[in-house]
PDB file of N, CA and C in Angstrom:
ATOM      1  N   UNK A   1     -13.310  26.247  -0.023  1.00  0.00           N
ATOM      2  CA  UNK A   1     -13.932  24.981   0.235  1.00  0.00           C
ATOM      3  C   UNK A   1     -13.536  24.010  -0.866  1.00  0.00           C
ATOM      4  N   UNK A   2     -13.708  22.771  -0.796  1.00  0.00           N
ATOM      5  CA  UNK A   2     -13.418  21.500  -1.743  1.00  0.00           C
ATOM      6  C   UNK A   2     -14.864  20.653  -1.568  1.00  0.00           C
ATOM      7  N   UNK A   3     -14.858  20.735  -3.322  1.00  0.00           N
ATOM      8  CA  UNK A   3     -16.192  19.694  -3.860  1.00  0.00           C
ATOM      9  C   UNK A   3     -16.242  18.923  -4.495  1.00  0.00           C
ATOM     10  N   UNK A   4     -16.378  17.815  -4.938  1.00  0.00           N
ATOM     11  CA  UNK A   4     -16.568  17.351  -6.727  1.00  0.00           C
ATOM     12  C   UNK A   4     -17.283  18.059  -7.529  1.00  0.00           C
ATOM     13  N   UNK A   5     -16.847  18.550  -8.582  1.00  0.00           N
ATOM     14  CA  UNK A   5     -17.718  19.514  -9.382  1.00  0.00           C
ATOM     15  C   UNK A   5     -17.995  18.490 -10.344  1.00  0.00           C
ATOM     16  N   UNK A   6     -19.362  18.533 -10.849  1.00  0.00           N
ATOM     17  CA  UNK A   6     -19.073  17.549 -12.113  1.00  0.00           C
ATOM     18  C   UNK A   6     -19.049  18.216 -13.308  1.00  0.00           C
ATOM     19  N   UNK A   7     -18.612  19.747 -13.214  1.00  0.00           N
ATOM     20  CA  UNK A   7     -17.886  20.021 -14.988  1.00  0.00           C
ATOM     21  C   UNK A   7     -16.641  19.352 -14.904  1.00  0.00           C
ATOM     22  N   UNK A   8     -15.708  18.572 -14.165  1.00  0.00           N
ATOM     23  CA  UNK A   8     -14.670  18.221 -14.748  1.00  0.00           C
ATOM     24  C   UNK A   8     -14.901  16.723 -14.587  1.00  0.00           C
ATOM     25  N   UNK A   9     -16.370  15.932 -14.455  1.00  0.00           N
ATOM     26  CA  UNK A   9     -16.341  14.608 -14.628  1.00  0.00           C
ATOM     27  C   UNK A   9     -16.713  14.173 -15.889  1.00  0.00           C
ATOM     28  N   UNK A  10     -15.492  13.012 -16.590  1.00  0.00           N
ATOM     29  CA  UNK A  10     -16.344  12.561 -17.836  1.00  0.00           C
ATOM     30  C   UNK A  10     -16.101  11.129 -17.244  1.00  0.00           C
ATOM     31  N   UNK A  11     -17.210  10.534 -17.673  1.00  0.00           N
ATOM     32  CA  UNK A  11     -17.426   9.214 -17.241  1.00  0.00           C
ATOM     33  C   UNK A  11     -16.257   8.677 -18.239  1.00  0.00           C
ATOM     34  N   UNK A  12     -15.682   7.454 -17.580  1.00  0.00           N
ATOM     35  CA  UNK A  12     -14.450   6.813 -18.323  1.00  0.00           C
ATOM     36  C   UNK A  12     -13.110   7.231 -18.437  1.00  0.00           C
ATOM     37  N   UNK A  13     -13.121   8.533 -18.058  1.00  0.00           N
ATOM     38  CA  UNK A  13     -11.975   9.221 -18.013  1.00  0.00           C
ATOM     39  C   UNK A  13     -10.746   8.478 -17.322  1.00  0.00           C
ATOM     40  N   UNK A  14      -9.364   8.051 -17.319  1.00  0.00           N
ATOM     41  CA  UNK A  14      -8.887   7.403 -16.803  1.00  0.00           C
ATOM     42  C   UNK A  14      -8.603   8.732 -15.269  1.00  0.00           C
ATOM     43  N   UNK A  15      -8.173   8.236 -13.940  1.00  0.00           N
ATOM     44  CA  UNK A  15      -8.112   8.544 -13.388  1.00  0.00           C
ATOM     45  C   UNK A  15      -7.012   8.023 -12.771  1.00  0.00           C
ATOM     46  N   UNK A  16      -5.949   9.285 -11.502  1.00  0.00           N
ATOM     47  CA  UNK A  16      -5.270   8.576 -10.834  1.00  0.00           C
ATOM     48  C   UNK A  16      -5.216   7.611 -10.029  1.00  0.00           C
ATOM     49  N   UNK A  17      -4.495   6.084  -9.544  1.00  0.00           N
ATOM     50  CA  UNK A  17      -4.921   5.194  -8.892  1.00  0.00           C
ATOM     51  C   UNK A  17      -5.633   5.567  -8.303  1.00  0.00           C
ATOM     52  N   UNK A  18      -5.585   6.239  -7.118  1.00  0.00           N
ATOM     53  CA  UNK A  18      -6.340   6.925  -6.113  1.00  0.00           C
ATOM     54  C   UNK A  18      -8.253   6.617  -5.756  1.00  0.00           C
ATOM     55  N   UNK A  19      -8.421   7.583  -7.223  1.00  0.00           N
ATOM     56  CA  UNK A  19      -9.422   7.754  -7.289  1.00  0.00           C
ATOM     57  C   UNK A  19     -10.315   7.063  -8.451  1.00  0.00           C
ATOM     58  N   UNK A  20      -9.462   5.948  -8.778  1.00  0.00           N
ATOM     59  CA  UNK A  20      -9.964   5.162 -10.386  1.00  0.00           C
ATOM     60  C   UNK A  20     -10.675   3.855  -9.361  1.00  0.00           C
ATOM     61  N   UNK A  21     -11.852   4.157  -8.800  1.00  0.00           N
ATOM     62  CA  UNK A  21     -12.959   3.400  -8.030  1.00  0.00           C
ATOM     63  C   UNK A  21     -14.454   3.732  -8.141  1.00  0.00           C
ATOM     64  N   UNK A  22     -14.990   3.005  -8.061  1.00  0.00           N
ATOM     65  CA  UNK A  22     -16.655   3.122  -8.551  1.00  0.00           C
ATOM     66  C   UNK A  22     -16.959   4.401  -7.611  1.00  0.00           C
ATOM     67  N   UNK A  23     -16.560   4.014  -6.509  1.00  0.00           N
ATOM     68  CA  UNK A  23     -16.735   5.605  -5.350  1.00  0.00           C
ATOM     69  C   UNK A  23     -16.342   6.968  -5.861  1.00  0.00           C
ATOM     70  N   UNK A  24     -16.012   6.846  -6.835  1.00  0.00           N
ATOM     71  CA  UNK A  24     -15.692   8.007  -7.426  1.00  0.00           C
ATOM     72  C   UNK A  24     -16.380   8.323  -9.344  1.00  0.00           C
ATOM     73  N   UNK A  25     -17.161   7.208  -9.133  1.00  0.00           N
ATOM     74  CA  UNK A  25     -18.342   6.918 -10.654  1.00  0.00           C
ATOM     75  C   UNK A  25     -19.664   8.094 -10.572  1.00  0.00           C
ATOM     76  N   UNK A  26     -19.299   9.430 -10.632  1.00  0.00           N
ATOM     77  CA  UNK A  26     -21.191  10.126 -10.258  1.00  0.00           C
ATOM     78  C   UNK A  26     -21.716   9.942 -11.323  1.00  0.00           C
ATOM     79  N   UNK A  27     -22.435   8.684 -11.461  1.00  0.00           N
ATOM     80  CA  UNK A  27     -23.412   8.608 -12.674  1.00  0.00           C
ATOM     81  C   UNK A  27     -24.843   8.527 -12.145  1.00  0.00           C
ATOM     82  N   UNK A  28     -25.418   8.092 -10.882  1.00  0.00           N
ATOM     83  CA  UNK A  28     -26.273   8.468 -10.575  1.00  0.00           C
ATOM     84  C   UNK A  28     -26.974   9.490 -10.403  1.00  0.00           C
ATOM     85  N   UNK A  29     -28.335   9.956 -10.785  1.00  0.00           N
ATOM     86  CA  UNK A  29     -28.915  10.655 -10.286  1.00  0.00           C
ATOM     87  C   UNK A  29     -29.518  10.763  -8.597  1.00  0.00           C
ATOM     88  N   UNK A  30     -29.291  11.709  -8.200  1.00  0.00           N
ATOM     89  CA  UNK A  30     -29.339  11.864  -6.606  1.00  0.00           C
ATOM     90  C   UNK A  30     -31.124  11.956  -6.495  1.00  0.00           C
ATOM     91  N   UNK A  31     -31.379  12.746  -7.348  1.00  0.00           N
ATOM     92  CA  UNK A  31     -33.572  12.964  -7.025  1.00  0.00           C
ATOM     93  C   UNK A  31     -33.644  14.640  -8.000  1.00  0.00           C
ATOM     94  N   UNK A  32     -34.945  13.897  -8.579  1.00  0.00           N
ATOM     95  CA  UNK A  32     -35.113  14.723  -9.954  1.00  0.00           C
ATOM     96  C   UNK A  32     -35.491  16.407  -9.481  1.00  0.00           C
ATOM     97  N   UNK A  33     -35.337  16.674  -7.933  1.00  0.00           N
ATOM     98  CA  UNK A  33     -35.656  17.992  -7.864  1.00  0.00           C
ATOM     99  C   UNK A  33     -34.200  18.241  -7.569  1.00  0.00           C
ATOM    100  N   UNK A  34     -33.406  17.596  -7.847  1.00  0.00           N
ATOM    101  CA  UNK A  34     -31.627  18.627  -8.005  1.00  0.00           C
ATOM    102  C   UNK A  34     -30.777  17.881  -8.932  1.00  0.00           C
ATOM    103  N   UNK A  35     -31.180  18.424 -10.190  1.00  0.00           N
ATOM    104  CA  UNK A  35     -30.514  17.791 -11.654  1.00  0.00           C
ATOM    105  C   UNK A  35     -28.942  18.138 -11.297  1.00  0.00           C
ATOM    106  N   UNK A  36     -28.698  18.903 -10.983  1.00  0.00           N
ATOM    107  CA  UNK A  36     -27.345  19.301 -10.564  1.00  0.00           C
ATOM    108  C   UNK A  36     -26.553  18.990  -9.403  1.00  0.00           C
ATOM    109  N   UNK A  37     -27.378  17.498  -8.836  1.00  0.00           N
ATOM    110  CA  UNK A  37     -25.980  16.657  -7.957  1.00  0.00           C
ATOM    111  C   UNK A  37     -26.201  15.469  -8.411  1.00  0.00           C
ATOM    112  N   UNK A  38     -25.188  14.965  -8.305  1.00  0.00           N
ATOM    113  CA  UNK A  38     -25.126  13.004  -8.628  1.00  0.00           C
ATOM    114  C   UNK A  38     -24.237  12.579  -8.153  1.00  0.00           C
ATOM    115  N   UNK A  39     -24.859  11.348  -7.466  1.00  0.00           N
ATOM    116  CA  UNK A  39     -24.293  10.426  -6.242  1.00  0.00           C
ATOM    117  C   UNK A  39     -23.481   9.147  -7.373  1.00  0.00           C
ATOM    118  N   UNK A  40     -22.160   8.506  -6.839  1.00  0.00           N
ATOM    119  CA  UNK A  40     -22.037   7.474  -7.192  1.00  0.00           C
ATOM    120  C   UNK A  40     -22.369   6.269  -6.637  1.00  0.00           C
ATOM    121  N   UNK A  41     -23.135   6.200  -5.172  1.00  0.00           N
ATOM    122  CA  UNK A  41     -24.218   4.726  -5.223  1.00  0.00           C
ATOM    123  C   UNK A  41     -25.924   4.997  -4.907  1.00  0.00           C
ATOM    124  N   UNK A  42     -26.377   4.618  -5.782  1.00  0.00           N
ATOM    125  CA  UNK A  42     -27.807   5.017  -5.241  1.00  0.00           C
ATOM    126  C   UNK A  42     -28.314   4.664  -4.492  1.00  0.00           C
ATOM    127  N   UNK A  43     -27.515   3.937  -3.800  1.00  0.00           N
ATOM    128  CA  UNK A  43     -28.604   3.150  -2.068  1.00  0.00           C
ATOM    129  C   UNK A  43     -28.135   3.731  -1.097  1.00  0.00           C
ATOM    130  N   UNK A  44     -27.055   4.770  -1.379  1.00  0.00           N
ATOM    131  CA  UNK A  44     -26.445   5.605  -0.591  1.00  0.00           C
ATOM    132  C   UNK A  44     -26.256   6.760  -0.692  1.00  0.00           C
ATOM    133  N   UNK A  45     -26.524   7.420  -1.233  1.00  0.00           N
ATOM    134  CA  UNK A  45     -26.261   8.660  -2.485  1.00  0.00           C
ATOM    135  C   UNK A  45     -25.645   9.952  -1.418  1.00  0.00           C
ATOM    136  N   UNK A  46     -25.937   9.855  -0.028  1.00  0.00           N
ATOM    137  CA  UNK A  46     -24.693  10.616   0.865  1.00  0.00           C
ATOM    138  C   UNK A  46     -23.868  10.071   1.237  1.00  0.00           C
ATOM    139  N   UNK A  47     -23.240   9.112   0.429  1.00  0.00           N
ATOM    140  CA  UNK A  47     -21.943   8.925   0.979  1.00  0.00           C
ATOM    141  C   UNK A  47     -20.795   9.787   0.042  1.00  0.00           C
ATOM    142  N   UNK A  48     -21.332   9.571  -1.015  1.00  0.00           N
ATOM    143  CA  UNK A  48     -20.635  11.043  -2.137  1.00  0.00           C
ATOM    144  C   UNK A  48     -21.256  11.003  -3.357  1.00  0.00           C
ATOM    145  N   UNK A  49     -21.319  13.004  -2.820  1.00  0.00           N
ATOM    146  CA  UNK A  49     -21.949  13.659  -4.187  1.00  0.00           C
ATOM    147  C   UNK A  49     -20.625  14.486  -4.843  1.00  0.00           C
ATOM    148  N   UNK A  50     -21.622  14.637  -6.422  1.00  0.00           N
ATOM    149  CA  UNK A  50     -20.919  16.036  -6.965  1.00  0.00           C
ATOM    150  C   UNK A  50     -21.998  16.716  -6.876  1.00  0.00           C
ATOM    151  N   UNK A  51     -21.855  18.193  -7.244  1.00  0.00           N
ATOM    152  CA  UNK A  51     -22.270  18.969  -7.597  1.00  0.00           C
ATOM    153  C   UNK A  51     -22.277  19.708  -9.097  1.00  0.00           C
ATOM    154  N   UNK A  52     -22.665  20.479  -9.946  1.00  0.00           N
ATOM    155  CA  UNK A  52     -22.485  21.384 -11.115  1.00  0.00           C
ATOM    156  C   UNK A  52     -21.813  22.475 -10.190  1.00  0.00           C
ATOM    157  N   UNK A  53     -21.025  23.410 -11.330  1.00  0.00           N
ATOM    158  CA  UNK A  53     -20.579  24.701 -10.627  1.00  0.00           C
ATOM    159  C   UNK A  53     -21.668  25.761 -10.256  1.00  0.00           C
ATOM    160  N   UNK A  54     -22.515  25.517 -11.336  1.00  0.00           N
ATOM    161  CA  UNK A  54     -23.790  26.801 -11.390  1.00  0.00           C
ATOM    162  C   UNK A  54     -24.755  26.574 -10.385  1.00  0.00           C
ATOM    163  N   UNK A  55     -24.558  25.258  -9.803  1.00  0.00           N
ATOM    164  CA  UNK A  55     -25.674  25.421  -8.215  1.00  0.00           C
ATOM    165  C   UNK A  55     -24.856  25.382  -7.330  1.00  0.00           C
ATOM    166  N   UNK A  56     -23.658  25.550  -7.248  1.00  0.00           N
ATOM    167  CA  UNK A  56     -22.791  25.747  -5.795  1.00  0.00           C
ATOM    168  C   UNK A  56     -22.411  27.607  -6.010  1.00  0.00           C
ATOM    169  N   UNK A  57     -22.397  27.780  -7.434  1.00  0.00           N
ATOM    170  CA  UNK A  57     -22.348  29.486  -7.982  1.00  0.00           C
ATOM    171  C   UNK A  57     -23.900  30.220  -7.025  1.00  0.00           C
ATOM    172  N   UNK A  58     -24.858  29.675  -7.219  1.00  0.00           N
ATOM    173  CA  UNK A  58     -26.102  30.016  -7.201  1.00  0.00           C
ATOM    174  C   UNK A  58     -26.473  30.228  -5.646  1.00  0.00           C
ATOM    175  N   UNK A  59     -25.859  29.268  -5.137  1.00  0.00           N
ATOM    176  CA  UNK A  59     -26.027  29.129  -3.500  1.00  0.00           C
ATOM    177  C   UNK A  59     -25.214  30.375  -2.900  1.00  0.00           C
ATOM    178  N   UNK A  60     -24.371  30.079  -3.258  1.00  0.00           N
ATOM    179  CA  UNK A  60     -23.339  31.303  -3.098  1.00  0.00           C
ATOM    180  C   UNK A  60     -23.921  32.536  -2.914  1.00  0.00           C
ATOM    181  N   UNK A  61     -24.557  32.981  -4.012  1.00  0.00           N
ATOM    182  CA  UNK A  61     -25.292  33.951  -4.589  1.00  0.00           C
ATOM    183  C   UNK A  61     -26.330  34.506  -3.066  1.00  0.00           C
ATOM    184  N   UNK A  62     -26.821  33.658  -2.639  1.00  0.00           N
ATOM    185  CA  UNK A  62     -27.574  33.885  -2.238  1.00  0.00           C
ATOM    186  C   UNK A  62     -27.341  33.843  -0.588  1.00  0.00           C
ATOM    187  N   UNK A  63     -25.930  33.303  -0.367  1.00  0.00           N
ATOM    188  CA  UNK A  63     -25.567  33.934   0.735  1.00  0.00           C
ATOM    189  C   UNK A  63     -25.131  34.878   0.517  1.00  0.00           C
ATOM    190  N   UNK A  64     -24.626  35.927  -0.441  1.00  0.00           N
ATOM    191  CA  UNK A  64     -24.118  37.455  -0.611  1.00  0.00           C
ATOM    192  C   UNK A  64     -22.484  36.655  -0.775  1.00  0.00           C
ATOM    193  N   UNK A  65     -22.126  35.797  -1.394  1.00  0.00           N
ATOM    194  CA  UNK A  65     -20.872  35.343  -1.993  1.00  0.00           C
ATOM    195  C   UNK A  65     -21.069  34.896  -3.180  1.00  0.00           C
ATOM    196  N   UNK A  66     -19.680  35.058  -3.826  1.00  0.00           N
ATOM    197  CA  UNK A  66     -19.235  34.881  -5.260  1.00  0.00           C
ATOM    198  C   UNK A  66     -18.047  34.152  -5.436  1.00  0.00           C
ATOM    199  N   UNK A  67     -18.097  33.400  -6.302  1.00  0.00           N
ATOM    200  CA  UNK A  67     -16.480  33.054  -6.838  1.00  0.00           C
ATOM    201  C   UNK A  67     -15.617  34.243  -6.518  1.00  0.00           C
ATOM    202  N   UNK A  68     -14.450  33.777  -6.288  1.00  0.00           N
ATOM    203  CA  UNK A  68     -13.282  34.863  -6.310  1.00  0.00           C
ATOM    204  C   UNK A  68     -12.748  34.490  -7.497  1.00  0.00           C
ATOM    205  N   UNK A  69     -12.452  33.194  -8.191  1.00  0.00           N
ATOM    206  CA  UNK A  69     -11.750  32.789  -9.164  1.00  0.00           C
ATOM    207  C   UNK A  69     -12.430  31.825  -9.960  1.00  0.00           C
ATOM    208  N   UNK A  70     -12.440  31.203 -10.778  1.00  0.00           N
ATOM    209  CA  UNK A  70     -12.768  30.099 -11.065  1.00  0.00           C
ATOM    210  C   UNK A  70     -12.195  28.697 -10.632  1.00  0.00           C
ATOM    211  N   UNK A  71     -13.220  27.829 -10.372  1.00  0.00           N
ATOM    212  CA  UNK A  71     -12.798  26.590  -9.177  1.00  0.00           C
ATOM    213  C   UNK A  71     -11.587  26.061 -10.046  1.00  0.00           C
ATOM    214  N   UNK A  72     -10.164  25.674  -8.632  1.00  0.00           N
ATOM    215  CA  UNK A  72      -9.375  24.803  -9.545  1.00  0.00           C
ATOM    216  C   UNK A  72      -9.741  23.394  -9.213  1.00  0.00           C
ATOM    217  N   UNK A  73      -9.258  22.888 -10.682  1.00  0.00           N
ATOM    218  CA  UNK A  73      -9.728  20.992 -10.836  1.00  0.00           C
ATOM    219  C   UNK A  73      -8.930  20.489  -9.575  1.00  0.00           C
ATOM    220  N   UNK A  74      -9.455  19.376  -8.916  1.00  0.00           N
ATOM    221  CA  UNK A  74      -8.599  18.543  -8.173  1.00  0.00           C
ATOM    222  C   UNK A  74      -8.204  17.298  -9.118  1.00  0.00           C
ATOM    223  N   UNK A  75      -7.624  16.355  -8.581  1.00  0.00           N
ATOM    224  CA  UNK A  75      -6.766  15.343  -9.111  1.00  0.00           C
ATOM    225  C   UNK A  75      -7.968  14.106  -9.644  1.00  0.00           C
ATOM    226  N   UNK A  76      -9.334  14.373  -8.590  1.00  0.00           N
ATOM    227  CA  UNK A  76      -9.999  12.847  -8.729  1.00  0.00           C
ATOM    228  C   UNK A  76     -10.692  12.950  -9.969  1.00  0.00           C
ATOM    229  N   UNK A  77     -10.403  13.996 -11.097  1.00  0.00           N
ATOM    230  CA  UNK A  77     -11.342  13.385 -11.761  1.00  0.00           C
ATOM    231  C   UNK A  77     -10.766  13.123 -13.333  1.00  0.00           C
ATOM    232  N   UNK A  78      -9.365  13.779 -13.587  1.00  0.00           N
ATOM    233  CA  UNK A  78      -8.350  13.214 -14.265  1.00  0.00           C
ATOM    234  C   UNK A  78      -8.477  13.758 -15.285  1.00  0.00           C
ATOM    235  N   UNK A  79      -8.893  14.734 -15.403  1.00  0.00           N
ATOM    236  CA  UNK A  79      -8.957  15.849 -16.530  1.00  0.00           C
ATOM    237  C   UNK A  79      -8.248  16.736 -16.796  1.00  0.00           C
ATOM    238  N   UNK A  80      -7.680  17.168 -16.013  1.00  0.00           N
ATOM    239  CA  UNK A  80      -6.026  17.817 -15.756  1.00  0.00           C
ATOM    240  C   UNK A  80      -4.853  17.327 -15.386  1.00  0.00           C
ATOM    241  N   UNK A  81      -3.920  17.843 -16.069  1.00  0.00           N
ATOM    242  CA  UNK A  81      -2.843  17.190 -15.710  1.00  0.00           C
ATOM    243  C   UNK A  81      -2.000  17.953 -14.616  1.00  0.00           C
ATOM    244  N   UNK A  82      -2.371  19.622 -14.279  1.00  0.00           N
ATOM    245  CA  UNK A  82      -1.880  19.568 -13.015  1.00  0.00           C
ATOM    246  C   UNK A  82      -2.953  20.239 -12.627  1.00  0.00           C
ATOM    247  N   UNK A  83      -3.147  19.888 -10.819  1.00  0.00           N
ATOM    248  CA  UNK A  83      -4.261  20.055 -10.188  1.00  0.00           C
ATOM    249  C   UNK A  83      -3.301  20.519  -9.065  1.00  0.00           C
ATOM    250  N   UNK A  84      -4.428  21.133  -7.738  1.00  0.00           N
ATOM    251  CA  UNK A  84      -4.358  21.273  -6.452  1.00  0.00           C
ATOM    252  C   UNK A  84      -4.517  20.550  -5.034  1.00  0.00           C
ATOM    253  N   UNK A  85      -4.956  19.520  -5.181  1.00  0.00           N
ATOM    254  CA  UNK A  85      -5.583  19.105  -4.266  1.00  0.00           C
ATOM    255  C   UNK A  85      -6.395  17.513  -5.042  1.00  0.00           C
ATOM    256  N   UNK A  86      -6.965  16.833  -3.816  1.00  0.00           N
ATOM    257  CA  UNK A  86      -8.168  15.552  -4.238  1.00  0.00           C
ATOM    258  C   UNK A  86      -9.360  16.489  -4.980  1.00  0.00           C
ATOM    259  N   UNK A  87      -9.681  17.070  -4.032  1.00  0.00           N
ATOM    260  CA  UNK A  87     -11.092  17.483  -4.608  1.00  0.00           C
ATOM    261  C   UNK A  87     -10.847  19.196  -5.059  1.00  0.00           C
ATOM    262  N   UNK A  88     -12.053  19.317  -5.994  1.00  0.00           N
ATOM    263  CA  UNK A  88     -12.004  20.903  -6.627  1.00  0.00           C
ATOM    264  C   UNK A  88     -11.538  21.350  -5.469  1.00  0.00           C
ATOM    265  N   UNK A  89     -11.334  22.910  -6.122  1.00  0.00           N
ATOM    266  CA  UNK A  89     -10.990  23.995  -4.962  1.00  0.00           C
ATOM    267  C   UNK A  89     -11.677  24.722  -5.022  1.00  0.00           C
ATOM    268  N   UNK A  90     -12.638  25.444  -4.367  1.00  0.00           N
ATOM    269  CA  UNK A  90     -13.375  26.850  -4.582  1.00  0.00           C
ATOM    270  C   UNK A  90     -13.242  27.569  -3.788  1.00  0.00           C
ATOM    271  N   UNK A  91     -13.225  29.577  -4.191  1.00  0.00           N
ATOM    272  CA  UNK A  91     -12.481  29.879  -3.179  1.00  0.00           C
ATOM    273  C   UNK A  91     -13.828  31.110  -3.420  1.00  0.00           C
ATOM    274  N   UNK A  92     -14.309  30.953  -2.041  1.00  0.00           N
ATOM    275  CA  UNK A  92     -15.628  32.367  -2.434  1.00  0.00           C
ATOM    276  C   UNK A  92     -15.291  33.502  -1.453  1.00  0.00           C
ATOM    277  N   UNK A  93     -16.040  34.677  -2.251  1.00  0.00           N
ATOM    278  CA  UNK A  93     -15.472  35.930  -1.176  1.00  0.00           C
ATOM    279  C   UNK A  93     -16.954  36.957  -0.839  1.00  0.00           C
ATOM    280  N   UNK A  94     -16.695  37.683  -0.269  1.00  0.00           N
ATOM    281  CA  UNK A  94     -18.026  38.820  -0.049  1.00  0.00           C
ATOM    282  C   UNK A  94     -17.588  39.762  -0.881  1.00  0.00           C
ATOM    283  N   UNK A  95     -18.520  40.335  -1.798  1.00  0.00           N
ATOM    284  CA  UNK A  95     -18.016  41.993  -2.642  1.00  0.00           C
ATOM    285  C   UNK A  95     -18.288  42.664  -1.764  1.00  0.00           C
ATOM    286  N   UNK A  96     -17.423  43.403  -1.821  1.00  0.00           N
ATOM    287  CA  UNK A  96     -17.490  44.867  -0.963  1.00  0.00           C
ATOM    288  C   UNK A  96     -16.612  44.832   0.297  1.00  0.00           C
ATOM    289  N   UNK A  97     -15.936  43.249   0.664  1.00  0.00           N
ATOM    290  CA  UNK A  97     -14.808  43.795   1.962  1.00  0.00           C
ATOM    291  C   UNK A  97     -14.098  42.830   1.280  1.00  0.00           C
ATOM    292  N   UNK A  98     -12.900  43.960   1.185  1.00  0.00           N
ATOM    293  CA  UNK A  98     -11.237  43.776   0.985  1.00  0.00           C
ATOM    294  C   UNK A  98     -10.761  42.998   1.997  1.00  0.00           C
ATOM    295  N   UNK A  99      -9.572  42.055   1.917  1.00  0.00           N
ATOM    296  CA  UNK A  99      -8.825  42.191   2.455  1.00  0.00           C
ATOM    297  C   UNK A  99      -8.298  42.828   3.605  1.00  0.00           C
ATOM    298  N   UNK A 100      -8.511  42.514   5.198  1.00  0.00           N
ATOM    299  CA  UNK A 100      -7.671  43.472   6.041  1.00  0.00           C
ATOM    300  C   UNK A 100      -6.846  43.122   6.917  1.00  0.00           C
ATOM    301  N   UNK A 101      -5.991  42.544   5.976  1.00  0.00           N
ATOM    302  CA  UNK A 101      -4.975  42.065   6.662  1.00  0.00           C
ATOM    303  C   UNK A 101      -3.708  42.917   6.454  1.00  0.00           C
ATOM    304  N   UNK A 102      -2.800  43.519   6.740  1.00  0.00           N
ATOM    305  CA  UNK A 102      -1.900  44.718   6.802  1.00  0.00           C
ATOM    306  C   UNK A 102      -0.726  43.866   5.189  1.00  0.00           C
ATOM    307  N   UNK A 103      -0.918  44.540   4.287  1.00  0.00           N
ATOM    308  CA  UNK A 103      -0.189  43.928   3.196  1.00  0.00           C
ATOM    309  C   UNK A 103       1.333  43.321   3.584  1.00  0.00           C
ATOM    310  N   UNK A 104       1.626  42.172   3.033  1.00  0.00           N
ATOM    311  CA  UNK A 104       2.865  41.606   3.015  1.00  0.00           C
ATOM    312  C   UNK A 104       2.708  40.814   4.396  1.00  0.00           C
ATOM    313  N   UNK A 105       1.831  40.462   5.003  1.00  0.00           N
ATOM    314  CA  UNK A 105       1.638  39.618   6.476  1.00  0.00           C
ATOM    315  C   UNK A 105       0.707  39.230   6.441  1.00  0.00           C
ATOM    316  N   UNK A 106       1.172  38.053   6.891  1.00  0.00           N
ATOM    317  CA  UNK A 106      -0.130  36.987   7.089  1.00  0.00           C
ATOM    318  C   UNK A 106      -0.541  36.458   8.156  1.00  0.00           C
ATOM    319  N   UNK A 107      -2.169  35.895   7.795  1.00  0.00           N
ATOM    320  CA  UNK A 107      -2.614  35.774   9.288  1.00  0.00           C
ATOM    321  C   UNK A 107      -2.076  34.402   9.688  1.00  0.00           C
ATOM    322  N   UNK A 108      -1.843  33.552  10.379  1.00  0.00           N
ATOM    323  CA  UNK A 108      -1.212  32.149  10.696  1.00  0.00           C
ATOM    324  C   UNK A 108      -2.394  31.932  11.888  1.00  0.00           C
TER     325      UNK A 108
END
């Protein structure tokens, strides 16, 4: 899946054209019962959120998924210099089922 995480937002950070727009500012607070999302307009605050990693970790959790890796940075928030994608990457898995896809083939 792809999120804004906000461990890789620092406010001011220069950013690629792209994404160097207030729509992409999470300095708002979204509502004091989820310290761990913030909207960049507050009269709108679903038009885009971030998230922290440790409450999208947590959710996870509690569907019986985990990180497989640690999330890679996307491009919008300009903290890396090479990224994957616009937005984070997170890639979650179930413990306990492998892979069953017949090695060296893929599913298409």
């Amino acid at each position: 899946m792809s999120a804004y995480l906000l461990d890789n937002y620092r406010p001011g950070q220069p950013r690629p054209p792209r994404y160097a727009e207030p729509l992409f500012d999470f300095d708002c607070a979204f509502d004091e019962l989820f310290p761990t999302f913030r909207a960049s307009d507050r009269t709108c605050p679903e038009a885009m959120l971030a998230m922290d990693t440790s409450w999208l970790t947590e959710a996870a959790a509690q569907a019986g998924l985990q990180l497989a890796r640690l999330p890679l940075p996307g491009a919008w928030s300009g903290t890396r210099a090479a990224w994957t994608t616009g937005q984070d990457l997170v890639l979650l898995h179930k413990p306990g089922h492998e892979d069953r896809r017949p090695h060296g083939k893929h599913v298409q």
